[in-house]
N, C-alpha and C. Protein backbone atom coordinates (compact mmCIF):
# COMPACT_ATOMS: atom_id res chain seq x y z
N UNK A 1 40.94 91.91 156.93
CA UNK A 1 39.62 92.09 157.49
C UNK A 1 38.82 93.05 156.61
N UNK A 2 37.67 92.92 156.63
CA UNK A 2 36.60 93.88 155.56
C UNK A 2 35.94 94.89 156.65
N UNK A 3 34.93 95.90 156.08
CA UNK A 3 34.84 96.40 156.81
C UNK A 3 33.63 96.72 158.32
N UNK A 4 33.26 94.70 158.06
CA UNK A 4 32.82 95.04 159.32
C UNK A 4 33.39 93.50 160.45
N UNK A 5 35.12 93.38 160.00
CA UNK A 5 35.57 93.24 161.11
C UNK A 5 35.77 91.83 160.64
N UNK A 6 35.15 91.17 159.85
CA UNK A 6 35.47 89.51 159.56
C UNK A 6 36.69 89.24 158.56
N UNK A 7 36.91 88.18 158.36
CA UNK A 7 38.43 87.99 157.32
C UNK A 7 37.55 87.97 156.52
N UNK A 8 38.99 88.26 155.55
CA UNK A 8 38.74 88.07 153.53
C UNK A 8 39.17 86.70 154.03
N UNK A 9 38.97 85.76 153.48
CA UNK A 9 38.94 84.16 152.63
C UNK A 9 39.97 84.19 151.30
N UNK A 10 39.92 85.47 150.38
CA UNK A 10 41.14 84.90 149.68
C UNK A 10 42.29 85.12 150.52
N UNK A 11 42.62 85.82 151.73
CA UNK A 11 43.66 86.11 152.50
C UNK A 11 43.92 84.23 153.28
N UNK A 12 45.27 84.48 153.07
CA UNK A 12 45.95 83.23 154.44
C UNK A 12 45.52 83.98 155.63
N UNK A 13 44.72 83.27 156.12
CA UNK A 13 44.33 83.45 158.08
C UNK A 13 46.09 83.97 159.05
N UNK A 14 45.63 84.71 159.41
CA UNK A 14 46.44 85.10 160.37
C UNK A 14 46.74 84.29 161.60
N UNK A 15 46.75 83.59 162.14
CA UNK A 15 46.79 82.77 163.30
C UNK A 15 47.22 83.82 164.42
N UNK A 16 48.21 84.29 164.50
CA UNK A 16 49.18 85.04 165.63
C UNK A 16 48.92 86.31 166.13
N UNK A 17 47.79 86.95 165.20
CA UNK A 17 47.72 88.27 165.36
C UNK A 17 46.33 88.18 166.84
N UNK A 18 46.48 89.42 167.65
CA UNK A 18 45.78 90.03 168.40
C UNK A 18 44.42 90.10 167.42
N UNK A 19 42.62 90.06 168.34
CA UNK A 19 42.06 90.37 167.87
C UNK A 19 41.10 91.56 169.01
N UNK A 20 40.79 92.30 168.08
CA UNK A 20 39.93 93.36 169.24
C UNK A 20 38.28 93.02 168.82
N UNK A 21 37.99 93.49 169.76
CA UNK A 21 36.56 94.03 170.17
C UNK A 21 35.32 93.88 169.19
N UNK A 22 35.79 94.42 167.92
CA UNK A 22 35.53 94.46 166.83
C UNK A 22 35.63 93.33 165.46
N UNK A 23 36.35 92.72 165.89
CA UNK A 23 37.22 91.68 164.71
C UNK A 23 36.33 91.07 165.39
N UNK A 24 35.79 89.62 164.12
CA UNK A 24 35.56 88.38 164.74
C UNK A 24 36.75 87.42 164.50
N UNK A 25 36.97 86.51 165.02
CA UNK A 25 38.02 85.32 164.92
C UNK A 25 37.72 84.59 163.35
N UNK A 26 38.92 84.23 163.07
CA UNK A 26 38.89 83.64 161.79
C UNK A 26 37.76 82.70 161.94
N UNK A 27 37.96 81.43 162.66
CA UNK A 27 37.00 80.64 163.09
C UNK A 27 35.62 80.53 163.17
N UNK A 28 35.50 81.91 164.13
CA UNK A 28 33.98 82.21 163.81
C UNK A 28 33.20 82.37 162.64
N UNK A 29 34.00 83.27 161.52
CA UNK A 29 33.61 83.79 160.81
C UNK A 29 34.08 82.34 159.19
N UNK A 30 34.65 81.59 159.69
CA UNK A 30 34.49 80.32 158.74
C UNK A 30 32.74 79.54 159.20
N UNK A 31 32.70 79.61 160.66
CA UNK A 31 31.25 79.03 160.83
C UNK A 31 30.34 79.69 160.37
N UNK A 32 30.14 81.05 160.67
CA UNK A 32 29.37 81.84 159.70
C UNK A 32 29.57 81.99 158.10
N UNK A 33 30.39 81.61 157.84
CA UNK A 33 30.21 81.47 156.02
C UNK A 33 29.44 80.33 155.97
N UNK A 34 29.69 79.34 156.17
CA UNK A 34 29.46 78.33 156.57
C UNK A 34 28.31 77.93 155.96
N UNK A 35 27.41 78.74 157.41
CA UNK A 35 26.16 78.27 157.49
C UNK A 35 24.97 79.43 156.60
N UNK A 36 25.72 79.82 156.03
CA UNK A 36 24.71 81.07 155.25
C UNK A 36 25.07 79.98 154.19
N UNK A 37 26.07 79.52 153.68
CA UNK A 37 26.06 78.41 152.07
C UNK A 37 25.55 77.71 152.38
N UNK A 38 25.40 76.94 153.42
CA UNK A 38 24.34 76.03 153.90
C UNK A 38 23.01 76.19 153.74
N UNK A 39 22.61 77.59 154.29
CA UNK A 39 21.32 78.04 154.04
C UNK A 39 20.88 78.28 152.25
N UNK A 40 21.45 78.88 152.33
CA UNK A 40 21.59 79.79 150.57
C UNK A 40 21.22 78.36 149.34
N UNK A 41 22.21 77.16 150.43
CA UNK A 41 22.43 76.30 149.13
C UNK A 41 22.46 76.06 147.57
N UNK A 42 22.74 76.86 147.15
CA UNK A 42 22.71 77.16 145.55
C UNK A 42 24.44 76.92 145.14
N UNK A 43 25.17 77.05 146.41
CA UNK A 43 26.59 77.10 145.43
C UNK A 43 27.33 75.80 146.29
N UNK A 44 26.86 74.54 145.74
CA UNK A 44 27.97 73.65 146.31
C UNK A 44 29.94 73.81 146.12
N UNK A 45 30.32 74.85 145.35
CA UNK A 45 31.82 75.04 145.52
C UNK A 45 31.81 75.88 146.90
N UNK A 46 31.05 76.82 146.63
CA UNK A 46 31.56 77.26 148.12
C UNK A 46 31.38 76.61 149.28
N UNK A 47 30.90 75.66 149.52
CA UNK A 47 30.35 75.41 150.88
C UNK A 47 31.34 73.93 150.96
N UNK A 48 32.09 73.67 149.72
CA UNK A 48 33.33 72.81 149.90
C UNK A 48 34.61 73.31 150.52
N UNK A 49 34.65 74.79 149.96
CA UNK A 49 35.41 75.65 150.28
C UNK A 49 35.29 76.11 151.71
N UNK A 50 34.38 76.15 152.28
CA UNK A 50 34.24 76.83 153.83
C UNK A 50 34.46 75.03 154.54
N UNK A 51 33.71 73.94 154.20
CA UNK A 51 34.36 73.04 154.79
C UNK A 51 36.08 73.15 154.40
N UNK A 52 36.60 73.07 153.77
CA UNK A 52 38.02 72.73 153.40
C UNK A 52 38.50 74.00 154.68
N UNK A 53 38.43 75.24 154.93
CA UNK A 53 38.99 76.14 155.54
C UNK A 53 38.33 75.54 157.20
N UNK A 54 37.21 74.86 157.19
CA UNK A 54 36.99 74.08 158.77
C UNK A 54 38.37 73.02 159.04
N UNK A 55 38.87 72.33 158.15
CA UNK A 55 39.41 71.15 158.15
C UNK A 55 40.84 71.84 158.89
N UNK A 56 41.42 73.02 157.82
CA UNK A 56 42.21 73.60 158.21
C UNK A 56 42.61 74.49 159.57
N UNK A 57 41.70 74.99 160.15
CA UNK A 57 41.43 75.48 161.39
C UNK A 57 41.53 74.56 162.22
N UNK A 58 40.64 73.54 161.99
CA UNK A 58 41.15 72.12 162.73
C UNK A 58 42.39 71.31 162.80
N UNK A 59 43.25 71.53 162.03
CA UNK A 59 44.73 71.07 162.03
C UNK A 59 45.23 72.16 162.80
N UNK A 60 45.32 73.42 162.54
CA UNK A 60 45.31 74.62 163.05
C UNK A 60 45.44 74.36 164.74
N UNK A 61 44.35 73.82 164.97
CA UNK A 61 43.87 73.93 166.72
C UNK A 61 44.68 72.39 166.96
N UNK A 62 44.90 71.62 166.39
CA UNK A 62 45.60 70.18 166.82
C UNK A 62 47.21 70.64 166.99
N UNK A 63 47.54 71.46 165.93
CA UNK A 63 48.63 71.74 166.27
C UNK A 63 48.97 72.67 167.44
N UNK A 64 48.65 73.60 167.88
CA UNK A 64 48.59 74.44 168.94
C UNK A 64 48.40 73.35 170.15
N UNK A 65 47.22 72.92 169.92
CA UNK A 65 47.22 71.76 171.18
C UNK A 65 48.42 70.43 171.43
N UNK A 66 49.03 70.23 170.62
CA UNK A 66 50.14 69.33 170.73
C UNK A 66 51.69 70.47 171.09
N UNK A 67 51.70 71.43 170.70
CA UNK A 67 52.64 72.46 171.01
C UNK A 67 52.63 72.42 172.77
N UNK A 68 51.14 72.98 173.43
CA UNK A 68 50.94 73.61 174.65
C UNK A 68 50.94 71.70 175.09
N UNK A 69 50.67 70.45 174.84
CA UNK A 69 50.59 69.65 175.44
C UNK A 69 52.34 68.93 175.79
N UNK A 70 52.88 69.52 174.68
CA UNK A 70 54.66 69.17 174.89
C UNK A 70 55.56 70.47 176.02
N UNK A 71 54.93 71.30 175.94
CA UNK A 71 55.43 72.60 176.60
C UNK A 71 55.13 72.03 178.26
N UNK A 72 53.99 71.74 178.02
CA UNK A 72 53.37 71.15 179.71
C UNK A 72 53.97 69.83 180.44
N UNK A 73 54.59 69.00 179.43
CA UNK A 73 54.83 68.00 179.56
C UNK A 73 56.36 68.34 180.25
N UNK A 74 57.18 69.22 179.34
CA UNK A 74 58.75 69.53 179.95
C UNK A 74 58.37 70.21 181.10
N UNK A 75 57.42 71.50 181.44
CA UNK A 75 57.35 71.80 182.36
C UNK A 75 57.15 70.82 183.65
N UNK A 76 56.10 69.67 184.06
CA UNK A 76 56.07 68.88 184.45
C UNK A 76 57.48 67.78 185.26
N UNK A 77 58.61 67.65 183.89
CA UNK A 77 59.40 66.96 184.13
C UNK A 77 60.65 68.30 184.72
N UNK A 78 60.56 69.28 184.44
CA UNK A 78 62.11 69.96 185.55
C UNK A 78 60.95 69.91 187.06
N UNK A 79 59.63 69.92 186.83
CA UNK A 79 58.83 69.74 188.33
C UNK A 79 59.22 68.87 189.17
N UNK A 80 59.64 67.77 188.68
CA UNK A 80 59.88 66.46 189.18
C UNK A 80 61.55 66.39 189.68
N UNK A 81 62.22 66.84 188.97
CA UNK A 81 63.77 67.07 189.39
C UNK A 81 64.15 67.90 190.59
């Protein structure tokens, strides 16, 4: 994190860690890169680069969601027994 609370980008995203008060979420702060290269438009690498780290967040959240959708699913079935 820098020092007002968003990730570094050359860093691997943390997924697991606690965030406070202060921190923004990786996520957020990929939408906000985002949309300032968007705005800025002068540097098409970066704004390949902040898509490519969307794509990833998005596998990111598919996987978590297939984790909690198999977890729910066993829970479900000792329900039934």
């Amino acid at each position: 994190m820098d020092e007002e609370g968003k990730p570094k980008f050359d860093e691997e995203p943390d997924y697991t860690s606690d965030i406070d008060e202060k921190e923004m979420p990786y996520l957020i702060a990929v939408f906000d890169a985002l949309s300032e290269e968007l705005d800025s438009g002068t540097n098409p690498d970066a704004i390949q680069e902040s898509i490519e780290r969307l794509q990833n967040c998005h596998e990111q959240v598919l996987s978590v969601r297939a984790e909690v959708g198999a977890k729910m699913n066993r829970l479900e079935m000792t329900e039934k027994r």
